[in-house]
PDB file of N, CA and C in Angstrom:
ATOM      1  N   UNK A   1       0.850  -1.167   0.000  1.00  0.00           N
ATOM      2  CA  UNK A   1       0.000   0.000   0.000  1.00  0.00           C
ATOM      3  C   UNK A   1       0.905   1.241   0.000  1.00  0.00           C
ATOM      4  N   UNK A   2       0.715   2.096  -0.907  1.00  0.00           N
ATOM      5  CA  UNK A   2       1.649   3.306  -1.108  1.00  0.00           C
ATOM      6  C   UNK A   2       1.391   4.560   0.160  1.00  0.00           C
ATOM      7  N   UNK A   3       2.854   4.678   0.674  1.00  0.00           N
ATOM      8  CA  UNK A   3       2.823   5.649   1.714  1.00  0.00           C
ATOM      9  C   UNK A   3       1.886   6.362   1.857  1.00  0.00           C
ATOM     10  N   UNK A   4       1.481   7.129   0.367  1.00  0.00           N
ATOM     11  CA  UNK A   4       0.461   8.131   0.769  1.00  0.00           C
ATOM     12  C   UNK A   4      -0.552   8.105   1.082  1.00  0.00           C
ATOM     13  N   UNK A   5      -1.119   7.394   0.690  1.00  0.00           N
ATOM     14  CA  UNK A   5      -2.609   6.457   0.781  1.00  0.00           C
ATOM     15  C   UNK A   5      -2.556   6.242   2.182  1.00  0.00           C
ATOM     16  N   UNK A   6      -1.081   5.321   3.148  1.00  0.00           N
ATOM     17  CA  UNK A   6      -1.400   5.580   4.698  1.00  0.00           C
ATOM     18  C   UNK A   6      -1.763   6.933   4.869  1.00  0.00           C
ATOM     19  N   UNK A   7      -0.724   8.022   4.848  1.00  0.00           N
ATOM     20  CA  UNK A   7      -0.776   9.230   5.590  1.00  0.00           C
ATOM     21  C   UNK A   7      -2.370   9.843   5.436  1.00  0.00           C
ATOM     22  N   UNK A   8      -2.484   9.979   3.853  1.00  0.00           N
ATOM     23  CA  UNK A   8      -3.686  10.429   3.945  1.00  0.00           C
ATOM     24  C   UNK A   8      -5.152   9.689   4.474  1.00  0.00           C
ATOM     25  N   UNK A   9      -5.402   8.328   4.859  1.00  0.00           N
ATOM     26  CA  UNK A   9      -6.049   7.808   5.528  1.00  0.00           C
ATOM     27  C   UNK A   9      -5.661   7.995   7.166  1.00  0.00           C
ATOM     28  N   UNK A  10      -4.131   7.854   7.757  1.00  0.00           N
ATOM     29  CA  UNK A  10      -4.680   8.614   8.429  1.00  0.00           C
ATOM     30  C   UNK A  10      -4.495  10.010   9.030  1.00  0.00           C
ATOM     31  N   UNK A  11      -4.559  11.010   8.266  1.00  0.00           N
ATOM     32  CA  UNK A  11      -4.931  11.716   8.638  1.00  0.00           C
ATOM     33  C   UNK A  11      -6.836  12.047   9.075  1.00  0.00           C
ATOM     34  N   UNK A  12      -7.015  11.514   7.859  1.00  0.00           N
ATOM     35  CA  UNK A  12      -8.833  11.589   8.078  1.00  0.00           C
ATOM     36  C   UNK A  12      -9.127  10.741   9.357  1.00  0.00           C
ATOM     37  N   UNK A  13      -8.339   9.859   9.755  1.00  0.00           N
ATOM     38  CA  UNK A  13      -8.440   9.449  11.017  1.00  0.00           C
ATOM     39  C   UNK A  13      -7.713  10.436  12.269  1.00  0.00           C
ATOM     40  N   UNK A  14      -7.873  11.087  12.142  1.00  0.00           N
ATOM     41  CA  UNK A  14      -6.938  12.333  13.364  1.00  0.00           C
ATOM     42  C   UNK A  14      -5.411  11.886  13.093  1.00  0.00           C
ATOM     43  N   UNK A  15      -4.716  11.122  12.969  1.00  0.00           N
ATOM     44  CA  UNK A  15      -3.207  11.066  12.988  1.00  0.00           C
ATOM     45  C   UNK A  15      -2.663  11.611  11.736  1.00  0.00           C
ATOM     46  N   UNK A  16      -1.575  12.274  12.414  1.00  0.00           N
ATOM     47  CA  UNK A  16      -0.888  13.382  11.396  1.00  0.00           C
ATOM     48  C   UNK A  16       0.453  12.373  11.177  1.00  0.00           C
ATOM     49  N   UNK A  17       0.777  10.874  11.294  1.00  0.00           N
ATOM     50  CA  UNK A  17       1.227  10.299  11.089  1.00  0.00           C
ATOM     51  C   UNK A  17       1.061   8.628  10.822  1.00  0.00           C
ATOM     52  N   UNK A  18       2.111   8.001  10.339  1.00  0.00           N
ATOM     53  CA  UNK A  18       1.597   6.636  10.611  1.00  0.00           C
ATOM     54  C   UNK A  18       1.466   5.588  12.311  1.00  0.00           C
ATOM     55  N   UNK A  19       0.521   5.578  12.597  1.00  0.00           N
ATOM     56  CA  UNK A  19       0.146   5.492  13.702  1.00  0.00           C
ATOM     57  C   UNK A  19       1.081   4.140  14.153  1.00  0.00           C
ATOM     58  N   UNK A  20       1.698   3.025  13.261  1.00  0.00           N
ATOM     59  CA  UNK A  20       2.009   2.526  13.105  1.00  0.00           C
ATOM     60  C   UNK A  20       3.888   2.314  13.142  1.00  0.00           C
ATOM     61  N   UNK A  21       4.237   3.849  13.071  1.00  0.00           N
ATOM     62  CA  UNK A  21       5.293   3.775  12.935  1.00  0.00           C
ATOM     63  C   UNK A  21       6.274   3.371  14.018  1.00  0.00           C
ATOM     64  N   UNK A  22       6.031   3.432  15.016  1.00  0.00           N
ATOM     65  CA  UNK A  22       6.615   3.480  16.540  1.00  0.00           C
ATOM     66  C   UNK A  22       6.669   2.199  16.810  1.00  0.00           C
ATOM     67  N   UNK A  23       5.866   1.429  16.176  1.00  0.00           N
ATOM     68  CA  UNK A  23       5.884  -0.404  16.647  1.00  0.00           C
ATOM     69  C   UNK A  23       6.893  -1.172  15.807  1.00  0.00           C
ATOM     70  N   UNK A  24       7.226  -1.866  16.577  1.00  0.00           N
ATOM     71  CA  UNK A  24       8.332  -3.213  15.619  1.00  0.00           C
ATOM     72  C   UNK A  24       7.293  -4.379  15.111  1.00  0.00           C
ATOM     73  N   UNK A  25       6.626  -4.138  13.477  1.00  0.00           N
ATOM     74  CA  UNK A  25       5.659  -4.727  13.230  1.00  0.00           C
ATOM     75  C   UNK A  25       6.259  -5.699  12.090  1.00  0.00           C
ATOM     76  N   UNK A  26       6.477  -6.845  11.873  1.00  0.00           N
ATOM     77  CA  UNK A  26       6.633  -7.599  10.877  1.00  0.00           C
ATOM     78  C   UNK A  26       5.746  -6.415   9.204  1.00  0.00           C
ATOM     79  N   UNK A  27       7.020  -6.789   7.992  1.00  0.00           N
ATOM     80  CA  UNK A  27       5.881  -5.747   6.894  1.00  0.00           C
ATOM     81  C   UNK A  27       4.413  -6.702   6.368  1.00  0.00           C
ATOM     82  N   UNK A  28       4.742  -7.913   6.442  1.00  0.00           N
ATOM     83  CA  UNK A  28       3.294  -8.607   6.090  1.00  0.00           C
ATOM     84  C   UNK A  28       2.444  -8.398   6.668  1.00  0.00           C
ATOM     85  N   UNK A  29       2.047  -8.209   8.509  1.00  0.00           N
ATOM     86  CA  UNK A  29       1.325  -7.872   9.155  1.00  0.00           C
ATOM     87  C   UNK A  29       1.382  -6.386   9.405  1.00  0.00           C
ATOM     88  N   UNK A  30       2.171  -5.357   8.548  1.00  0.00           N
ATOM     89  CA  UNK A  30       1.687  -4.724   8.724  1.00  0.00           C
ATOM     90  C   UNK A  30       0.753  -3.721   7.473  1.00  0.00           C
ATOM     91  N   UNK A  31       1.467  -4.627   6.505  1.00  0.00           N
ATOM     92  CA  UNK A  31       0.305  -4.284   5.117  1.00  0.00           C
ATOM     93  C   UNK A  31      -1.018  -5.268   5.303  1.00  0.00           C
ATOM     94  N   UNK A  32      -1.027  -6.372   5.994  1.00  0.00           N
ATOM     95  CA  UNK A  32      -2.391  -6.733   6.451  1.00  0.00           C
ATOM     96  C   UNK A  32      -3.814  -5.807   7.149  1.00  0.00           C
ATOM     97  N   UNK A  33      -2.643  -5.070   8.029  1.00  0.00           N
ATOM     98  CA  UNK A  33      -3.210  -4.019   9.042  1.00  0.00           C
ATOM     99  C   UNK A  33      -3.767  -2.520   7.975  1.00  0.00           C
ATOM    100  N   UNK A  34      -3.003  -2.369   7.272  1.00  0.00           N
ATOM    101  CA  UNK A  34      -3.408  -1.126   6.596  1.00  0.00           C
ATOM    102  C   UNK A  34      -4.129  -1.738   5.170  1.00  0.00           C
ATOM    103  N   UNK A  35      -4.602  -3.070   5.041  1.00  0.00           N
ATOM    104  CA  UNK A  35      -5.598  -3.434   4.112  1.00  0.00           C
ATOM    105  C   UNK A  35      -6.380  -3.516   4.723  1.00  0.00           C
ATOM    106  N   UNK A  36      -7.066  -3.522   5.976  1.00  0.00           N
ATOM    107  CA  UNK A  36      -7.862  -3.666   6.291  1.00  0.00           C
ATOM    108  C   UNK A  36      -8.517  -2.295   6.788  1.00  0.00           C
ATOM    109  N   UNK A  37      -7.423  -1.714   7.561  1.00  0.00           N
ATOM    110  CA  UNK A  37      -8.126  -0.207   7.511  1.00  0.00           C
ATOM    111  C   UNK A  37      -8.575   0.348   5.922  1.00  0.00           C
ATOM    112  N   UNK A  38      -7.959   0.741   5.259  1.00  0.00           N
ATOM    113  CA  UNK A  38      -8.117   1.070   3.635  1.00  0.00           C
ATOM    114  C   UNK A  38     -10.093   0.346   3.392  1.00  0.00           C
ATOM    115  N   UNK A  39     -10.013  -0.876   3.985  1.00  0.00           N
ATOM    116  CA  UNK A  39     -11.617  -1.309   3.540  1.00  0.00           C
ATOM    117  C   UNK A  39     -12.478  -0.974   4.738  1.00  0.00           C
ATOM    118  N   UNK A  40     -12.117   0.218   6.188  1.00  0.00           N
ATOM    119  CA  UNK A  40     -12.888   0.607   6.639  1.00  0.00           C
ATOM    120  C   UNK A  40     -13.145   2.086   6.034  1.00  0.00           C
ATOM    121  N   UNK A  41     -11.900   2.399   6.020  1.00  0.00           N
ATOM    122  CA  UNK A  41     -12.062   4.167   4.971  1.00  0.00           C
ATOM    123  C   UNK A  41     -12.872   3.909   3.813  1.00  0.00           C
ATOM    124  N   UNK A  42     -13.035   3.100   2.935  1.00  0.00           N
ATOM    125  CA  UNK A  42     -13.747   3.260   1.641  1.00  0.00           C
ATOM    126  C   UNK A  42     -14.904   2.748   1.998  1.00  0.00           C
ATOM    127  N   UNK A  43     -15.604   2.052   3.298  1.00  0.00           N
ATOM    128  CA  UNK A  43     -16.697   1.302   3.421  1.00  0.00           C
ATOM    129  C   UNK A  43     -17.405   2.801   2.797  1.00  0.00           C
ATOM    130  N   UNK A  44     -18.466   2.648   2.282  1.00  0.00           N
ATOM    131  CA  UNK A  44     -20.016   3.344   2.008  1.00  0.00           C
ATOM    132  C   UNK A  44     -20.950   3.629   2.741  1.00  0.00           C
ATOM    133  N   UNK A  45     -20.800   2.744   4.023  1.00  0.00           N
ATOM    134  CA  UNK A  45     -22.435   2.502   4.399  1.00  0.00           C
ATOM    135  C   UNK A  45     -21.967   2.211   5.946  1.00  0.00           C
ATOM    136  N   UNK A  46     -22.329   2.377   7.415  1.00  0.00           N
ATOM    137  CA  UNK A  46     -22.546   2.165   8.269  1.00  0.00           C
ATOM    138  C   UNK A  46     -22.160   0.566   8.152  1.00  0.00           C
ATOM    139  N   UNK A  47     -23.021  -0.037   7.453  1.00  0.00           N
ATOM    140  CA  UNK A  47     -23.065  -1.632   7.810  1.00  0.00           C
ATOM    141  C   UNK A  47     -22.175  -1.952   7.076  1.00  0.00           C
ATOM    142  N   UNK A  48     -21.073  -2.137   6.206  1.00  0.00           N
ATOM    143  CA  UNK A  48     -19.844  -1.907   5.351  1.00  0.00           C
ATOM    144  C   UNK A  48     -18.916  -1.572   6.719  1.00  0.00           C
ATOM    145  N   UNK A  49     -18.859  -0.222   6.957  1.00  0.00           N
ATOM    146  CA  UNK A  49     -17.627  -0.031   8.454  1.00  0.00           C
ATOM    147  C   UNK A  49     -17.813  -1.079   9.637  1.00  0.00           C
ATOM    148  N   UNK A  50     -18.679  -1.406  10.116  1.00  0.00           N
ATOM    149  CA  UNK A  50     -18.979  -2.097  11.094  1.00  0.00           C
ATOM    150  C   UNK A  50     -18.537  -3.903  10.345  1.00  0.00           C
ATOM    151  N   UNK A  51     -18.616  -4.166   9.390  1.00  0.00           N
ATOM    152  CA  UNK A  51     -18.284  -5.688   8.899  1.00  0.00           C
ATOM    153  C   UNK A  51     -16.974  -5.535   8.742  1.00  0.00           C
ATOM    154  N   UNK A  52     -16.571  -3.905   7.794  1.00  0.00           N
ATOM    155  CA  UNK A  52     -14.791  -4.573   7.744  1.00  0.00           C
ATOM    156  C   UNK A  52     -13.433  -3.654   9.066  1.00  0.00           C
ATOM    157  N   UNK A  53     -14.276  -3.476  10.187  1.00  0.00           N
ATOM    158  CA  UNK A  53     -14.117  -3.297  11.745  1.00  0.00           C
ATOM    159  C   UNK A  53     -13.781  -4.303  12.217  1.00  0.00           C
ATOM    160  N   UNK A  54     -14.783  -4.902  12.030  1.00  0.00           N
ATOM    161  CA  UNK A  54     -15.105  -7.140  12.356  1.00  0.00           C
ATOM    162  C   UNK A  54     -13.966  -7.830  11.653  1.00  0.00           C
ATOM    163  N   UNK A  55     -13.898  -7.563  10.832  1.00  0.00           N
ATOM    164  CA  UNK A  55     -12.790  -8.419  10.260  1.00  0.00           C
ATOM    165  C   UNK A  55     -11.382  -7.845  10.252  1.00  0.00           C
ATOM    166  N   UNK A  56     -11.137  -6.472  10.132  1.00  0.00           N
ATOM    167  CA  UNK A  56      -9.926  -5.777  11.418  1.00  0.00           C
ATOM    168  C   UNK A  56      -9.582  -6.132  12.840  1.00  0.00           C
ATOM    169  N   UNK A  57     -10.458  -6.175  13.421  1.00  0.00           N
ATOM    170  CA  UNK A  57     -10.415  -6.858  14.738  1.00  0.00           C
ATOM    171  C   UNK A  57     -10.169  -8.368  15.181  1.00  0.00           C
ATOM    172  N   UNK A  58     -10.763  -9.086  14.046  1.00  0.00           N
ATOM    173  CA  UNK A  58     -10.507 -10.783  13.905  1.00  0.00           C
ATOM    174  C   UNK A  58      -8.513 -10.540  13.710  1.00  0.00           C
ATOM    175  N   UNK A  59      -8.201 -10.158  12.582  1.00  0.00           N
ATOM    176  CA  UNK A  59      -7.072 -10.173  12.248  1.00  0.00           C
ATOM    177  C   UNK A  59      -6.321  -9.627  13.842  1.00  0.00           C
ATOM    178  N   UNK A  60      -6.098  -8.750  14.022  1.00  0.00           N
ATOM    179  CA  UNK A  60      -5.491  -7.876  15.342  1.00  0.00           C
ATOM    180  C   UNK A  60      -5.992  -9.548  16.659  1.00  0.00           C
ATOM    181  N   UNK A  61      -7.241 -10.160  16.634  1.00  0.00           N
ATOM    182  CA  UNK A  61      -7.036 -11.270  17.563  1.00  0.00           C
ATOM    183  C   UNK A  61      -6.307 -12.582  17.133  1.00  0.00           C
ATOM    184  N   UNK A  62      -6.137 -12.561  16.296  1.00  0.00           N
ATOM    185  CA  UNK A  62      -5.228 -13.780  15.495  1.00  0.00           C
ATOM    186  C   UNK A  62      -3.957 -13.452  16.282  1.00  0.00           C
ATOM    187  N   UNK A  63      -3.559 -12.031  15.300  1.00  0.00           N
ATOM    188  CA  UNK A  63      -2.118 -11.586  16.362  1.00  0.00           C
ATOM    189  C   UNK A  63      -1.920 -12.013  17.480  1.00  0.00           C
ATOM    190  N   UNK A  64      -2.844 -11.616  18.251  1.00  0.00           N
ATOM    191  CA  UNK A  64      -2.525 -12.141  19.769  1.00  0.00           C
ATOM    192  C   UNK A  64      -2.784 -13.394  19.793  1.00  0.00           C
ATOM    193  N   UNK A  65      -3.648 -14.320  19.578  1.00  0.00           N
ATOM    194  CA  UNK A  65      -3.132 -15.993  20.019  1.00  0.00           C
ATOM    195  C   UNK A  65      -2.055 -16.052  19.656  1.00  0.00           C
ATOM    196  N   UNK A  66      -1.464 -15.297  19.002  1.00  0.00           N
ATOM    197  CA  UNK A  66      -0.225 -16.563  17.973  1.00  0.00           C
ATOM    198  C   UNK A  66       1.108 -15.215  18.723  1.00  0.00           C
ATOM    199  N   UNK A  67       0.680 -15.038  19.337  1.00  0.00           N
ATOM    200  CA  UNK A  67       1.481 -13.793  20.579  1.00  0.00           C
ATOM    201  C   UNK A  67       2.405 -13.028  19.421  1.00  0.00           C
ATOM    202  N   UNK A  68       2.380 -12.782  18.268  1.00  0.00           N
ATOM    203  CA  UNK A  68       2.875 -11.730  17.147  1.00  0.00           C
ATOM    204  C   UNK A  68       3.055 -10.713  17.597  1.00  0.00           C
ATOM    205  N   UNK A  69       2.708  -9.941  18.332  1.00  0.00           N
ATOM    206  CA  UNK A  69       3.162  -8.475  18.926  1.00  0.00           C
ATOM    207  C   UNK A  69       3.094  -8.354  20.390  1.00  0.00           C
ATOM    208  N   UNK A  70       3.495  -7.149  21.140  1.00  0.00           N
ATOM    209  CA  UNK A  70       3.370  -6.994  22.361  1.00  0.00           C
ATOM    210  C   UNK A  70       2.243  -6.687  22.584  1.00  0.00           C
ATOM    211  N   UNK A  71       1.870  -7.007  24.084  1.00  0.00           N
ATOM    212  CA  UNK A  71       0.187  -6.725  24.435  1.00  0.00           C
ATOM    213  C   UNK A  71       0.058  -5.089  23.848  1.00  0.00           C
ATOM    214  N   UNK A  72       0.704  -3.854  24.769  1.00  0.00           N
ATOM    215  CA  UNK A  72       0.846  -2.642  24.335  1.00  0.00           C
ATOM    216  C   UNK A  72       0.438  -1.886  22.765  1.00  0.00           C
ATOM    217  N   UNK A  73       1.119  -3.194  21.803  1.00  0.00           N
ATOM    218  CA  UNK A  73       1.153  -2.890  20.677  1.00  0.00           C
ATOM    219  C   UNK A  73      -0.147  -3.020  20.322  1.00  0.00           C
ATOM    220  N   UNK A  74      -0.937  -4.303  20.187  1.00  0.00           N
ATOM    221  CA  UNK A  74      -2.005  -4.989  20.135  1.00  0.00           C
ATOM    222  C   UNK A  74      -3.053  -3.939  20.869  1.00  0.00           C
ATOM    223  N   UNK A  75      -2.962  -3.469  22.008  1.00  0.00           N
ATOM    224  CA  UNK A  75      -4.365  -2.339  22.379  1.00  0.00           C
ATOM    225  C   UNK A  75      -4.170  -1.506  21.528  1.00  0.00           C
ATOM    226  N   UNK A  76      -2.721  -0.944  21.147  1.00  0.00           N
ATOM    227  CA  UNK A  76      -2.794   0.320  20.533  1.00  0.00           C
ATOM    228  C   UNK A  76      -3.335   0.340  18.890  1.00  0.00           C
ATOM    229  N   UNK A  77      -3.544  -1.059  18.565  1.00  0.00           N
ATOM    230  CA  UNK A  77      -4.088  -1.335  17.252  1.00  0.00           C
ATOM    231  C   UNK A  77      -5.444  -1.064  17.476  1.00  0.00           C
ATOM    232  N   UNK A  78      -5.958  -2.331  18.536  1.00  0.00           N
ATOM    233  CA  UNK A  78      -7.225  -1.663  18.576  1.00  0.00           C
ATOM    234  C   UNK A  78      -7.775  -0.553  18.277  1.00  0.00           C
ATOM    235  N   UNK A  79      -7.054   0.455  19.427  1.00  0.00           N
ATOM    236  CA  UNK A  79      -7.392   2.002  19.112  1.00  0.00           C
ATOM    237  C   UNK A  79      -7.151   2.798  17.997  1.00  0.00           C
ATOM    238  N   UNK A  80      -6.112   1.934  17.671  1.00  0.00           N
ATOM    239  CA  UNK A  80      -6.150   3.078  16.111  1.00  0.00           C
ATOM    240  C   UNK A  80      -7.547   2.183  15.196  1.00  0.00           C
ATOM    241  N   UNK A  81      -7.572   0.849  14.935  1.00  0.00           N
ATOM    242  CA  UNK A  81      -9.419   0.612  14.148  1.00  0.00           C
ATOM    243  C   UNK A  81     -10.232   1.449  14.665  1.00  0.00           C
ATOM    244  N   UNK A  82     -10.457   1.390  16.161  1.00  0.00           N
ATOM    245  CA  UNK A  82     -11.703   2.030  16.393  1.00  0.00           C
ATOM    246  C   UNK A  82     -11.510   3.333  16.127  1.00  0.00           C
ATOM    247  N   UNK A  83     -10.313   4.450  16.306  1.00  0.00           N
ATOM    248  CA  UNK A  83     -10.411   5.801  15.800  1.00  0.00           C
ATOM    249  C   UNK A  83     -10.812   5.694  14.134  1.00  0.00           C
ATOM    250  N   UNK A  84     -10.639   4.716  13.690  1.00  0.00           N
ATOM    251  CA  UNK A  84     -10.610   5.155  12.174  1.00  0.00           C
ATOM    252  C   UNK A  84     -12.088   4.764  11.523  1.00  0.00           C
ATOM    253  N   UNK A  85     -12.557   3.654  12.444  1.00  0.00           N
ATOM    254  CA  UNK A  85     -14.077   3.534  12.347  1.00  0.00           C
ATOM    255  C   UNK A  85     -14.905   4.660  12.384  1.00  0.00           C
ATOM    256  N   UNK A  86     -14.608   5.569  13.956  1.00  0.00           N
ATOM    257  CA  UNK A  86     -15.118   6.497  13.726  1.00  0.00           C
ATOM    258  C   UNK A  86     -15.295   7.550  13.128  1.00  0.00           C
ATOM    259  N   UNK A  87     -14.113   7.568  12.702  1.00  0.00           N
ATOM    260  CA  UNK A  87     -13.813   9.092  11.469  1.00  0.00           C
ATOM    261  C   UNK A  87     -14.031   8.491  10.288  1.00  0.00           C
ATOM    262  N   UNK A  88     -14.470   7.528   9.895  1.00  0.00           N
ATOM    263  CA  UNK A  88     -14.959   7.156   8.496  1.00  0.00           C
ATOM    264  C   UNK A  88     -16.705   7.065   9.175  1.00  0.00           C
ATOM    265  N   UNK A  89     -17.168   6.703  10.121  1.00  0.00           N
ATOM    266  CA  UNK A  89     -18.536   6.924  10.448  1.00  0.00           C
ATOM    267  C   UNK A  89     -18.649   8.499  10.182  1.00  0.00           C
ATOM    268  N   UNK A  90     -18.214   8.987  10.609  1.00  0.00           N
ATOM    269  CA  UNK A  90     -19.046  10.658  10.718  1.00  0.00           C
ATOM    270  C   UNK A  90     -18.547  11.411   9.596  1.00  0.00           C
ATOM    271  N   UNK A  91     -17.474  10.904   8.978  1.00  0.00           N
ATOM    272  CA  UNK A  91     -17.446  11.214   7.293  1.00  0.00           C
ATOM    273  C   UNK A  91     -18.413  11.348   6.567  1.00  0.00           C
ATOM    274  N   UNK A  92     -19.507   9.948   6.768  1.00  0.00           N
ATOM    275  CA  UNK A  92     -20.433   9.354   6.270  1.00  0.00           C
ATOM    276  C   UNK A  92     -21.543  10.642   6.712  1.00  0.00           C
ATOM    277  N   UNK A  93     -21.711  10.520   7.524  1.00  0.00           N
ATOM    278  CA  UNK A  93     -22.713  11.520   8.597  1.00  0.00           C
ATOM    279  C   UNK A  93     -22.895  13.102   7.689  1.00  0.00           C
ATOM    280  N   UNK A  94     -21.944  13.761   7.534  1.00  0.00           N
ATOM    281  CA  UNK A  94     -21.382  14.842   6.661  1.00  0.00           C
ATOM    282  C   UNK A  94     -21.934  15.431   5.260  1.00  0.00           C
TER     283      UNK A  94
END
């Protein structure tokens, strides 16, 4: 996924950076992570963000059984889906 496409996703998510950058993330899991955000930013529809949220969140719990990142890292994923859920919800709203 081309740099810009992160930055500018998230920025529309409040981060003026890659939220991502600060973690020691394998690059497969972490172009996993920003394919899946990318299909909450383009969702259309309420019920679109909320399914590919669900399946952001499945991925991010995989991580953790298979202990792939630090706990720390792993909440802070969380929080960056759910910030980006929401700023693609009230995009919508707009």
């Amino acid at each position: 996924c081309p740099n810009w496409r992160r930055i500018r996703m998230n920025a529309r998510a409040g981060f003026a950076i890659d939220p991502f950058s600060s973690m020691n993330i394998p690059d497969q899991v972490l172009a996993g992570l920003h394919n899946r955000l990318g299909a909450i930013e383009q969702a259309t529809d309420t019920q679109q963000i909320y399914l590919a949220t669900e399946k952001a969140e499945s991925f991010v719990e995989a991580l953790e059984v298979v202990n792939a990142l630090r706990q720390a890292d792993i909440f802070r994923i969380y929080q960056v889906i759910e910030a980006v859920a929401q700023a693609r919800t009230m995009a919508l709203m707009l």
